[in-house]
Protein backbone atom coordinates (compact mmCIF):
# COMPACT_ATOMS: atom_id res chain seq x y z
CA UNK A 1 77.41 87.87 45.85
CA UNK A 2 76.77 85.95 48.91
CA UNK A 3 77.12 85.47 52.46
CA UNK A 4 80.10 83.38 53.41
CA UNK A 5 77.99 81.08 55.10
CA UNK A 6 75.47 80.33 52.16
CA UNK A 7 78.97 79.83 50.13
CA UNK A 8 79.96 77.38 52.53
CA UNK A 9 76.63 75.43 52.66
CA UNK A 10 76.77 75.68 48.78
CA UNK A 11 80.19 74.47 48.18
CA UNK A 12 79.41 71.87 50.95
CA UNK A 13 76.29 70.15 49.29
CA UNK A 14 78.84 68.88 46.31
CA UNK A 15 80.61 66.95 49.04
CA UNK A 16 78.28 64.31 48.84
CA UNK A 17 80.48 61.48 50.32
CA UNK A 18 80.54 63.40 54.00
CA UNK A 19 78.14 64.38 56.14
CA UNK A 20 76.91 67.91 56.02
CA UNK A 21 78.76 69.15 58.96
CA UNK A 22 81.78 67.56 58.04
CA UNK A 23 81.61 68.88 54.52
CA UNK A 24 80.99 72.40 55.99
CA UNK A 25 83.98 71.96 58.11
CA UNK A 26 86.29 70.62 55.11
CA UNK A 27 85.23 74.03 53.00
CA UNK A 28 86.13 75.93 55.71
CA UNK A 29 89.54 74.52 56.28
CA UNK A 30 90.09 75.18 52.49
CA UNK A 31 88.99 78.81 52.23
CA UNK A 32 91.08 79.05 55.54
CA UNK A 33 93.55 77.74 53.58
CA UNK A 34 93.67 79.69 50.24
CA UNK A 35 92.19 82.72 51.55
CA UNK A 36 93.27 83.46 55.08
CA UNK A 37 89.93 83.08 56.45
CA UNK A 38 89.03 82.09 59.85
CA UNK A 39 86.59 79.79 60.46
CA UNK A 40 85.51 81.87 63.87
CA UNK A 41 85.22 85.14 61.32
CA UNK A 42 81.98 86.35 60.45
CA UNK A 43 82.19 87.68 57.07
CA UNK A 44 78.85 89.38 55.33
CA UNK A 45 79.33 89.15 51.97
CA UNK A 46 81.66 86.48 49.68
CA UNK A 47 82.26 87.03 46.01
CA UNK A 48 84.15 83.46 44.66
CA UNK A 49 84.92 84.89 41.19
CA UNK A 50 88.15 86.77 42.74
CA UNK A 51 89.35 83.01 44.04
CA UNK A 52 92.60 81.74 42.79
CA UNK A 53 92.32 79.13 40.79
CA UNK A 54 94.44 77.02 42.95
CA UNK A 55 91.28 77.19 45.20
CA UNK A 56 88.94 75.24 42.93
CA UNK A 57 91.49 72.61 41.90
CA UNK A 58 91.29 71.57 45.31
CA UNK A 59 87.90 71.91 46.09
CA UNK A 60 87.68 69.48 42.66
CA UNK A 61 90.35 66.83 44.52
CA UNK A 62 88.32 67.30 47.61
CA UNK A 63 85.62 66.15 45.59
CA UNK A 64 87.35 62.79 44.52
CA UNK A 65 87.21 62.03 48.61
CA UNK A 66 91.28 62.85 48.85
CA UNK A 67 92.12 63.91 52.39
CA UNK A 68 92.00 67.44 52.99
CA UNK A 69 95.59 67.34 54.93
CA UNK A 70 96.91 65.56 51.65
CA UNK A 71 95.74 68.39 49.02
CA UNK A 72 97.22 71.29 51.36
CA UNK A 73 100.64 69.30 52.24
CA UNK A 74 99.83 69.03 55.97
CA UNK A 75 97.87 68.42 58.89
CA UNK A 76 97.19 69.80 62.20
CA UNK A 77 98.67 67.47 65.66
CA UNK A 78 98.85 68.73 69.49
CA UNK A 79 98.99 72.33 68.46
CA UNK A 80 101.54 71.97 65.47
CA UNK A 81 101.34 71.76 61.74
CA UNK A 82 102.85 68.27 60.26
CA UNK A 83 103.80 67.85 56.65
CA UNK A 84 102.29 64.81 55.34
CA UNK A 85 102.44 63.03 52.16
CA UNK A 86 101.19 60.35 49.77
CA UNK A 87 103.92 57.77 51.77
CA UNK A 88 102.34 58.85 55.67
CA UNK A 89 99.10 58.72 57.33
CA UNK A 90 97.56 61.73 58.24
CA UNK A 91 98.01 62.73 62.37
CA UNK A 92 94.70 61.46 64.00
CA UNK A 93 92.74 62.44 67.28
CA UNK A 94 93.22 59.03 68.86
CA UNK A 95 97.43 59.68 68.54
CA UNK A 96 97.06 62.58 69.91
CA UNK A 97 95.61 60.91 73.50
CA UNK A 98 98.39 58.62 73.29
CA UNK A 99 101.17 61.42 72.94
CA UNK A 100 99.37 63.64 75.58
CA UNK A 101 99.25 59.85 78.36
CA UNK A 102 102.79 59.64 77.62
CA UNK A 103 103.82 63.66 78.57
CA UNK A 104 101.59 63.43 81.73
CA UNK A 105 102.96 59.95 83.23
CA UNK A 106 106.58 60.99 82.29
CA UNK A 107 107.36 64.45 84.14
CA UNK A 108 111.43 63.18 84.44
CA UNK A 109 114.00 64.62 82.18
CA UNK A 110 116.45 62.69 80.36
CA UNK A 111 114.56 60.42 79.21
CA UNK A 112 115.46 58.02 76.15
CA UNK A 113 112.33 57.46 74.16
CA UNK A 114 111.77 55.21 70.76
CA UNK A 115 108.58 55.16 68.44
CA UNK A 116 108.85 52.51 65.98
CA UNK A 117 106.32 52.97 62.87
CA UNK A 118 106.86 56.55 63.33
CA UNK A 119 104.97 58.12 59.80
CA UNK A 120 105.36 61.86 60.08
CA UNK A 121 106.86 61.80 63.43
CA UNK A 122 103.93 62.94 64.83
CA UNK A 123 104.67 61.55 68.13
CA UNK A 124 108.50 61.36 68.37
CA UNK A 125 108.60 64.93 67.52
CA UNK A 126 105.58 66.21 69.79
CA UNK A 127 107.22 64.44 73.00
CA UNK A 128 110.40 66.06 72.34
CA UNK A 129 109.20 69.05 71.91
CA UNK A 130 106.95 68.47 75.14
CA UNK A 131 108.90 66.39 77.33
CA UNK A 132 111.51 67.67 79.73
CA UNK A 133 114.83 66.95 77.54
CA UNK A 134 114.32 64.01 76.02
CA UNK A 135 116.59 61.70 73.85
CA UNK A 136 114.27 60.55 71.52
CA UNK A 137 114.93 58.12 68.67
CA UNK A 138 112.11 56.97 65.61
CA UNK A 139 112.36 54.26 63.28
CA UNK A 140 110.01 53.53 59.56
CA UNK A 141 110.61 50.71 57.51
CA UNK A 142 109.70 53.57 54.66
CA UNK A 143 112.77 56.09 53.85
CA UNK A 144 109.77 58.27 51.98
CA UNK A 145 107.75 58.29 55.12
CA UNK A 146 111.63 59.52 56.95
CA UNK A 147 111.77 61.85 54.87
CA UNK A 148 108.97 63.81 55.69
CA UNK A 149 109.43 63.05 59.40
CA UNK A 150 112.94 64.34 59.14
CA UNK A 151 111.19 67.63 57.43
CA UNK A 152 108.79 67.85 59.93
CA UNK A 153 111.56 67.57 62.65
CA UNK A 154 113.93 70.15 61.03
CA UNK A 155 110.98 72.76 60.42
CA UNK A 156 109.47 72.35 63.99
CA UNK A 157 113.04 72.55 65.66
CA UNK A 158 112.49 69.38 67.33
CA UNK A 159 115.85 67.13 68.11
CA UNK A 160 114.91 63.58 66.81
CA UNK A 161 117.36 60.69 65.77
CA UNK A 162 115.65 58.76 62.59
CA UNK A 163 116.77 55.63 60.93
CA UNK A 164 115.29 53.11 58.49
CA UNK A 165 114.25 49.85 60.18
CA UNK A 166 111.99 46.81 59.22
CA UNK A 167 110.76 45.71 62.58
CA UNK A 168 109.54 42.48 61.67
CA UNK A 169 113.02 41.77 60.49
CA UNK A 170 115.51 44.03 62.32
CA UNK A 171 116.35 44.61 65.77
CA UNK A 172 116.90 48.50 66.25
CA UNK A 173 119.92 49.40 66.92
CA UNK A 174 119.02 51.51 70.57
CA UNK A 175 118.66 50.25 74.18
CA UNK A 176 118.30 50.91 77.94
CA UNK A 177 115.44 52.62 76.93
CA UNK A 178 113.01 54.46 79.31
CA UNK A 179 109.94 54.10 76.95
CA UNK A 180 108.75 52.42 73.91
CA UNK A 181 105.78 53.75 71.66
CA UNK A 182 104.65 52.38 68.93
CA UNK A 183 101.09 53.07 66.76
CA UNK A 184 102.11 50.00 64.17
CA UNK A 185 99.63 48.40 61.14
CA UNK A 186 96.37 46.82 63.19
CA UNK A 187 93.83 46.98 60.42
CA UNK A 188 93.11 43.26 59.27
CA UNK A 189 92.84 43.16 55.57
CA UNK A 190 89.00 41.61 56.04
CA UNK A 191 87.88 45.39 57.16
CA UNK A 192 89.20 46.96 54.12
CA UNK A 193 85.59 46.55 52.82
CA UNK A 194 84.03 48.84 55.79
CA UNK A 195 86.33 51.62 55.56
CA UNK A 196 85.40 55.01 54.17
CA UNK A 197 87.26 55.12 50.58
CA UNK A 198 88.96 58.82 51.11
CA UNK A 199 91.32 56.70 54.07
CA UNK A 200 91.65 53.13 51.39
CA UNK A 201 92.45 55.26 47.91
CA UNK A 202 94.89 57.83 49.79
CA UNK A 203 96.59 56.62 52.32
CA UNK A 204 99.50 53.85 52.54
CA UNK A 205 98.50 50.88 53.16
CA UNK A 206 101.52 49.69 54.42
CA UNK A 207 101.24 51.63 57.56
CA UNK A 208 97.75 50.65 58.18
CA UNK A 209 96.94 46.32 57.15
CA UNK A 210 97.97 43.38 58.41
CA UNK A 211 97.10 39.98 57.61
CA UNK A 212 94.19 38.30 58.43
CA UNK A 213 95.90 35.43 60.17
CA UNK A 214 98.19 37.52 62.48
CA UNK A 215 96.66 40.42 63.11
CA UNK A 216 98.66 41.32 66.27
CA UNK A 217 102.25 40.04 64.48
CA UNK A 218 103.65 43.76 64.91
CA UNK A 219 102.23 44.06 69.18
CA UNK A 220 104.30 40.38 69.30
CA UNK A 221 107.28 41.53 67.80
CA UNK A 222 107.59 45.08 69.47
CA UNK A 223 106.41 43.47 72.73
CA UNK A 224 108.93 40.67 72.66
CA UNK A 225 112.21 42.88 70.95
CA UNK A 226 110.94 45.12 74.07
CA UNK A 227 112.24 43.31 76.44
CA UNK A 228 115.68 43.84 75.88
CA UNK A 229 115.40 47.27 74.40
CA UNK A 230 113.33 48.51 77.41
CA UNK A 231 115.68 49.00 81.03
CA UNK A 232 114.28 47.27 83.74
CA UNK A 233 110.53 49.50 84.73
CA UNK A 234 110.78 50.63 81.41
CA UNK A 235 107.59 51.30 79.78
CA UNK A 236 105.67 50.14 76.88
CA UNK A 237 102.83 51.87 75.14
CA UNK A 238 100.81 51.17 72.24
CA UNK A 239 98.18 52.63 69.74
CA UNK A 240 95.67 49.38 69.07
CA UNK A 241 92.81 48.83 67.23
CA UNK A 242 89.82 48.46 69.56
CA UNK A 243 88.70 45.16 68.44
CA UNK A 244 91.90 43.89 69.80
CA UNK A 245 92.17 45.04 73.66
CA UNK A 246 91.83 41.98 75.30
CA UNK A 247 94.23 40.06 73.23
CA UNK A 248 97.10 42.82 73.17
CA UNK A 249 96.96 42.91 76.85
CA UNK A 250 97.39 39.02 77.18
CA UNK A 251 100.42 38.59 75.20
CA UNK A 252 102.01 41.45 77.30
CA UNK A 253 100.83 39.68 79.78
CA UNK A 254 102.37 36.53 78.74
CA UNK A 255 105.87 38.17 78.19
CA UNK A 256 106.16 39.15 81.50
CA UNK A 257 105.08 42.96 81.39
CA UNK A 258 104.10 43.90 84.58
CA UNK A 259 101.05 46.68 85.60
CA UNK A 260 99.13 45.86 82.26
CA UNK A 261 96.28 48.05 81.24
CA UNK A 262 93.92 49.18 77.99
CA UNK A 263 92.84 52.69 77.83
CA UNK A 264 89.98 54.00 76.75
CA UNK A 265 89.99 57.21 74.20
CA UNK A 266 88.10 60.34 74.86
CA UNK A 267 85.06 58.54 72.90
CA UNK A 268 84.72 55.47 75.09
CA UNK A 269 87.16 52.83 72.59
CA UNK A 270 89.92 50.64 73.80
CA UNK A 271 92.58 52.46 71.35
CA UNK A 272 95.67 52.47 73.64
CA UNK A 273 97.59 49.36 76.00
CA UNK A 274 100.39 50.18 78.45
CA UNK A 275 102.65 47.37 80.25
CA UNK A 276 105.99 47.78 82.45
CA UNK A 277 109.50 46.23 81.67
């Protein structure tokens, strides 16, 4: 027997590839998990030989460095659960901001919406769930990665219109929109070598490189197709990759969006741009 805090910090210490406070956290989340535990609770004693085994095949994957939110199915995003999977990447912090900038500067109803790269549907789904009667549309070049948008649509009642679409190639097939979102690829292949290996063995890289000699090819493309899906004062907003601030904002710039900013996230990065039809 032992207090459920020593059986955190225990479990926690074979979680060598995090930090010690995230590996506390991660244990929690799985206990939470498998055993209805809160991480708020304060429980005296734990006894882990009554744990299903379920439990410590997951604690072993959690071990490998797989994603917590792939070994339970899903992951947490502004207040809802999401289904994710193997063809997705898992709902980050940063998305969140970009969702919550869209919801405050867009109080009208009625408004038709598009997110292009859309994964889980995170975002499509949380605006239309948020928003004041939206018509929202999302587009993947992935039909997996639909699939569990469409699931994650369907199980959080949200109304969203999905269809397959390579953006690089296609033209989707929606216009006289109010807004455009996108979070596309922006990883250059060159930084695959600094990233932490539980994100480069488990997620898709599909949704997250580009190449090294146009790393901005999908801002371009989404910036210049824009234009004519976007109404006139339509608006454009993007997830980016912080390196790349200056230079998204000057090819909006040199497209003609007007009112062209970069945003800082809550931790001081340049992570989202915004520009006007």
């Amino acid at each position: 027997m032992s207090t459920f805090q020593a059986l955190i910090s225990s479990w926690a210490s074979e979680l060598s590839i995090y930090e010690k406070q995230e590996a506390e956290s991660l244990v929690s989340w799985l206990l939470e998990h498998h055993l209805g535990w809160r991480r708020t609770q304060i429980l005296d004693e734990a006894d882990d030989s009554s744990f299903p085994q379920q439990l410590f095949g997951d604690f072993e994957r959690l071990k490998t460095g797989k994603p917590i939110q792939y070994i339970m199915g899903k992951g947490p995003f502004y207040g809802r659960d999401f289904f994710v999977s193997a063809a997705t990447l898992i709902p980050r912090n940063e998305t969140e901001e970009l969702v919550h900038l869209i919801i405050k500067e867009n109080p009208k109803a009625g408004l038709r919406i598009l997110d292009i790269g859309t994964g889980t549907g995170c975002i499509p789904i949380s605006l239309a769930l948020e928003m004041n009667n939206p018509e929202v549309y999302a587009l993947d070049i992935s039909e997996e990665a639909l699939k569990i948008a469409i699931q994650n649509a369907e199980a959080l009642g949200a109304k969203v219109a999905f269809s397959t679409c390579d953006i690089l190639k296609q033209t989707p097939d929606v216009s006289d929109l109010d807004i455009l979102v996108s979070n596309p690829p922006y990883i250059p292949e060159r930084e695959k070598t600094d990233m932490h290996r539980n994100v480069l063995d488990f997620e898709p890289g599909l949704a997250l490189f580009v190449s090294n000699e146009d790393p901005l090819i999908f801002y371009r493309t989404i910036a210049k197709k824009g234009k004519h899906l976007l109404k006139s004062g339509g608006k454009l907003y993007f997830e980016i990759n912080e390196k790349y601030g200056i230079q998204v904002a000057e090819l909006m710039n040199e497209l003609g969006y007007t009112e062209v900013k970069v945003l800082r996230d809550l931790n001081g990065k340049e992570r989202m741009a915004f520009g006007r039809r």
